[in-house]
C-alpha atoms as a PDB file:
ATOM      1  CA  UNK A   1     108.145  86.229 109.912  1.00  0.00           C
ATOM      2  CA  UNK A   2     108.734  89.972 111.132  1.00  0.00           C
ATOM      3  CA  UNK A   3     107.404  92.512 109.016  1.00  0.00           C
ATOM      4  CA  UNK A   4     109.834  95.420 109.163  1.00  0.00           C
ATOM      5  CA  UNK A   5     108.088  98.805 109.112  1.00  0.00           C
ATOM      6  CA  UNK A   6     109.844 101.730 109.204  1.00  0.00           C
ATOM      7  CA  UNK A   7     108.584 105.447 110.217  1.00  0.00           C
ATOM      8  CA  UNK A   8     110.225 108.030 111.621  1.00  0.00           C
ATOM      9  CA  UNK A   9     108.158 110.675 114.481  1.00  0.00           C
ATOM     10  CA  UNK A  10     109.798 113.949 115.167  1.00  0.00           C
ATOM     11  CA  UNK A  11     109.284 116.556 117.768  1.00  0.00           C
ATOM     12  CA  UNK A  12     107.887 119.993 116.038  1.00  0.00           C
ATOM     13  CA  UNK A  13     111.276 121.448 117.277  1.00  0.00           C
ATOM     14  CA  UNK A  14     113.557 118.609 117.549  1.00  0.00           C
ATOM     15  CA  UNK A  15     117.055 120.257 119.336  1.00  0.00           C
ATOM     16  CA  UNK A  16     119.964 119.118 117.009  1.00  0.00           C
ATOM     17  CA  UNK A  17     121.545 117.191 120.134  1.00  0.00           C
ATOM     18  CA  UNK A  18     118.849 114.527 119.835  1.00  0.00           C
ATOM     19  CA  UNK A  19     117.803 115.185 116.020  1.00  0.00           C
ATOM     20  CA  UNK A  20     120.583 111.682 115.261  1.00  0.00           C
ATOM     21  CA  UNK A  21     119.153 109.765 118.211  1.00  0.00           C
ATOM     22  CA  UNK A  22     116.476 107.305 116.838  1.00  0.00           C
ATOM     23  CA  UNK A  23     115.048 104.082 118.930  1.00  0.00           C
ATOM     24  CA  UNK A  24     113.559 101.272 117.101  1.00  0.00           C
ATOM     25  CA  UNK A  25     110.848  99.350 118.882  1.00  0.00           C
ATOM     26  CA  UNK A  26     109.275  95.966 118.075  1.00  0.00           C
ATOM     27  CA  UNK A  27     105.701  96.010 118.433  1.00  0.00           C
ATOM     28  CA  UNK A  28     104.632  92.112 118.727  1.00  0.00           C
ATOM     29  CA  UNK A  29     100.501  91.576 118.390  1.00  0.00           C
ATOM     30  CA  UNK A  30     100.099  88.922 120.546  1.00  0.00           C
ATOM     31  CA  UNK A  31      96.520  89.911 120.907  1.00  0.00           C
ATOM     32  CA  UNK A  32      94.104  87.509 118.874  1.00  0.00           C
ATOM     33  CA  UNK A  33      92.615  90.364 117.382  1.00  0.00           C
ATOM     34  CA  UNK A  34      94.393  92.183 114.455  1.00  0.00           C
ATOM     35  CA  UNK A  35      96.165  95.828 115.164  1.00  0.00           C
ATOM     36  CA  UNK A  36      94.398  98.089 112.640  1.00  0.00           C
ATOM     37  CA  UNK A  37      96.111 101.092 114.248  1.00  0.00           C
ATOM     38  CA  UNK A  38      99.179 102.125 116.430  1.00  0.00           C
ATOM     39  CA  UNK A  39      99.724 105.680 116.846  1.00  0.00           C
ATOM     40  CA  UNK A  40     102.119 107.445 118.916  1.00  0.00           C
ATOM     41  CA  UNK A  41     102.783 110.240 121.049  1.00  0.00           C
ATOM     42  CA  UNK A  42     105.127 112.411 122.985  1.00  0.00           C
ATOM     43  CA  UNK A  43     103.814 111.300 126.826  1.00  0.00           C
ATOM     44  CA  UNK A  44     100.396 113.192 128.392  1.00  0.00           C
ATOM     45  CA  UNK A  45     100.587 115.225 124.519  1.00  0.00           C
ATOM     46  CA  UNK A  46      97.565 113.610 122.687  1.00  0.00           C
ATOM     47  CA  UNK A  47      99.252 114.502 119.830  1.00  0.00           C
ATOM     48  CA  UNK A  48      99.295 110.900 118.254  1.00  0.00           C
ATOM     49  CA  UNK A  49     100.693 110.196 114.841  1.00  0.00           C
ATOM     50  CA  UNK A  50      99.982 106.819 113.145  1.00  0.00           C
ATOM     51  CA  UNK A  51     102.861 105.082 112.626  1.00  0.00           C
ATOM     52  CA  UNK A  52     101.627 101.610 111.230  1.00  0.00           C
ATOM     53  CA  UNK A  53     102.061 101.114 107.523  1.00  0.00           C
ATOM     54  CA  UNK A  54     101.389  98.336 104.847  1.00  0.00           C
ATOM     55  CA  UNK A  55      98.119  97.106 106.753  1.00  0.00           C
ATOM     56  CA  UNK A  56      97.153  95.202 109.486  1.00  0.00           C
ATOM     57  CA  UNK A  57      99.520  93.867 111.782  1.00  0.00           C
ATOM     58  CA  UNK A  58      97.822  90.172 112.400  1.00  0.00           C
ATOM     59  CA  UNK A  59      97.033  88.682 115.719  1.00  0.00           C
ATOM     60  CA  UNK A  60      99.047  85.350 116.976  1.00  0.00           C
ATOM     61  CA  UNK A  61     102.698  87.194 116.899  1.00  0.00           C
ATOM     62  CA  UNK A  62     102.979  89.077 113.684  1.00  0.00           C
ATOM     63  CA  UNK A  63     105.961  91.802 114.450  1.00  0.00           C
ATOM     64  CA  UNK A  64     106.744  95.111 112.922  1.00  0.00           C
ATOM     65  CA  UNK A  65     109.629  97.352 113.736  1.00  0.00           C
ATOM     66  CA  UNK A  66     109.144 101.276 114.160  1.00  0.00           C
ATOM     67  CA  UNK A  67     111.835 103.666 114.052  1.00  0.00           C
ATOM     68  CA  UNK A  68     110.566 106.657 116.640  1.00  0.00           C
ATOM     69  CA  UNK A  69     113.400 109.656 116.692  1.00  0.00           C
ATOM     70  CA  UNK A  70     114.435 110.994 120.342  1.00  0.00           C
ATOM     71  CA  UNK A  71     113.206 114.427 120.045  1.00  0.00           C
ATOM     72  CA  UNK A  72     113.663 116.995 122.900  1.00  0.00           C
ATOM     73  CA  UNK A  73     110.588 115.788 125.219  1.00  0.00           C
ATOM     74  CA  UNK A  74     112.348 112.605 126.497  1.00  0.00           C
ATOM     75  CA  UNK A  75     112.040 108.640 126.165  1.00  0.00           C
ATOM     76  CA  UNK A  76     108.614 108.534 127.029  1.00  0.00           C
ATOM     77  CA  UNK A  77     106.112 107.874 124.728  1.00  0.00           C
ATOM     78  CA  UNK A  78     102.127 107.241 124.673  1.00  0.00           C
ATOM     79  CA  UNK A  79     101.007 104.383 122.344  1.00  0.00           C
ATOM     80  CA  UNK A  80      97.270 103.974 120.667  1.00  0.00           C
ATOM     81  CA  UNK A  81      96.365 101.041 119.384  1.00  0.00           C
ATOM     82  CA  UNK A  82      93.266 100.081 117.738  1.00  0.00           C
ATOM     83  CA  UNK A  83      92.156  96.385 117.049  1.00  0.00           C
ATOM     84  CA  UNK A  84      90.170  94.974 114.486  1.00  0.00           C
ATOM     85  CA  UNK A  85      87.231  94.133 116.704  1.00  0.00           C
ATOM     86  CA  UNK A  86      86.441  97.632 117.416  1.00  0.00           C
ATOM     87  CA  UNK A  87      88.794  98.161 120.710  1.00  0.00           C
ATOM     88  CA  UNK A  88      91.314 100.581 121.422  1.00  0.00           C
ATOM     89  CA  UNK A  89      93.905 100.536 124.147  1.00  0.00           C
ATOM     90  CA  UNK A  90      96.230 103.461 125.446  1.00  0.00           C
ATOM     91  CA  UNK A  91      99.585 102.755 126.579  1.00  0.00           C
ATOM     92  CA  UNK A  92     100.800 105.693 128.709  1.00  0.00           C
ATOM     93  CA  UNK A  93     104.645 106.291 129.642  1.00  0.00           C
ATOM     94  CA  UNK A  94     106.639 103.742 127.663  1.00  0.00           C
ATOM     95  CA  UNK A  95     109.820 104.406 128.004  1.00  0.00           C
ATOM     96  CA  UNK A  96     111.863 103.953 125.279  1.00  0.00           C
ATOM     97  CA  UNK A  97     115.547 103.868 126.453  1.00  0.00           C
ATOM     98  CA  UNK A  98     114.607 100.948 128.779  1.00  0.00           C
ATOM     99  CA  UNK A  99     112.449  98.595 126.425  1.00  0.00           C
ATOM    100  CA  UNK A 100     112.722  97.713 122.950  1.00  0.00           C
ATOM    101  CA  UNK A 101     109.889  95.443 122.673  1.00  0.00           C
ATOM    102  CA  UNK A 102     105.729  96.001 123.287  1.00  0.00           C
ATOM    103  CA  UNK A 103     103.449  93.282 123.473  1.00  0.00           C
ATOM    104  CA  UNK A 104      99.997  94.208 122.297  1.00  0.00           C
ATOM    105  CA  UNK A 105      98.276  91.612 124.869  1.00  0.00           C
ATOM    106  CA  UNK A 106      99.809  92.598 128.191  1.00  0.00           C
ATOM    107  CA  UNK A 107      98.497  95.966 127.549  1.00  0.00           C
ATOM    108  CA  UNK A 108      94.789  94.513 127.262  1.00  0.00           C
ATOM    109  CA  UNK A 109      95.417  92.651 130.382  1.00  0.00           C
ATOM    110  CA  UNK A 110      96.951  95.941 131.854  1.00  0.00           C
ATOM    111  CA  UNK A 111      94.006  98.002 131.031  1.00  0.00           C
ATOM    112  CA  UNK A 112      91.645  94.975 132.102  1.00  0.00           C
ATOM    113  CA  UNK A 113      92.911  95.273 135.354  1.00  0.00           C
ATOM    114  CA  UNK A 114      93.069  98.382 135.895  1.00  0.00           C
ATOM    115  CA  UNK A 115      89.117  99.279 135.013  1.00  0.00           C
ATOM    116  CA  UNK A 116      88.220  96.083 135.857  1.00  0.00           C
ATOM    117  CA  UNK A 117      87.134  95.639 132.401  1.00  0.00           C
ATOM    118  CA  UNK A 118      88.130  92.807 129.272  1.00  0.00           C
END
């Protein structure tokens, strides 16, 4: 059953041409470990903001939808996401006018690949 979670991120200085635009992304935990954290960010900003409510988001498939609004720096967006067995991923550039869905596992594979590391 989807869990439907809704926050809202906005830009310090949003323009009022995207200030309406909001994109709603569903963040699937296919991971086996539970998502204790998933924070986001305008991309390359470190400036992450949790957006993960009403407790863990369980491993196996559990699903939340967040609402993330436009904002003047783009569709791009940086994702942190911190599992209950201690690890944390970062997800840089996701683009969110092209996908509406994020898989927690393909970015462990992702990042396993990449550093050659589980």
């Amino acid at each position: 059953m989807y869990k439907y979670i809704f926050a809202a991120m906005t830009a310090v200085l949003a323009t009022p041409v995207y200030a309406g635009t909001v994109y709603y992304v569903d963040i699937v935990n296919t991971a086996a470990s539970d998502v204790v954290l998933f924070e986001v960010a305008p991309a390359g900003s470190d400036r992450f903001h949790s957006v993960l409510g009403n407790g863990p988001l369980h491993g196996g498939g559990e699903a939340a939808t967040i609402a993330i609004r436009k904002g003047g720096d783009g569709c791009t967006r940086d994702f942190r996401i911190g599992f209950a067995d201690g690890s944390v991923v970062t997800h840089r550039g996701f683009n969110l006018c092209h996908y509406a869905t994020y898989h927690t596992d393909r970015s462990l594979h992702t990042q396993a690949a990449a550093t050659g590391k589980p």
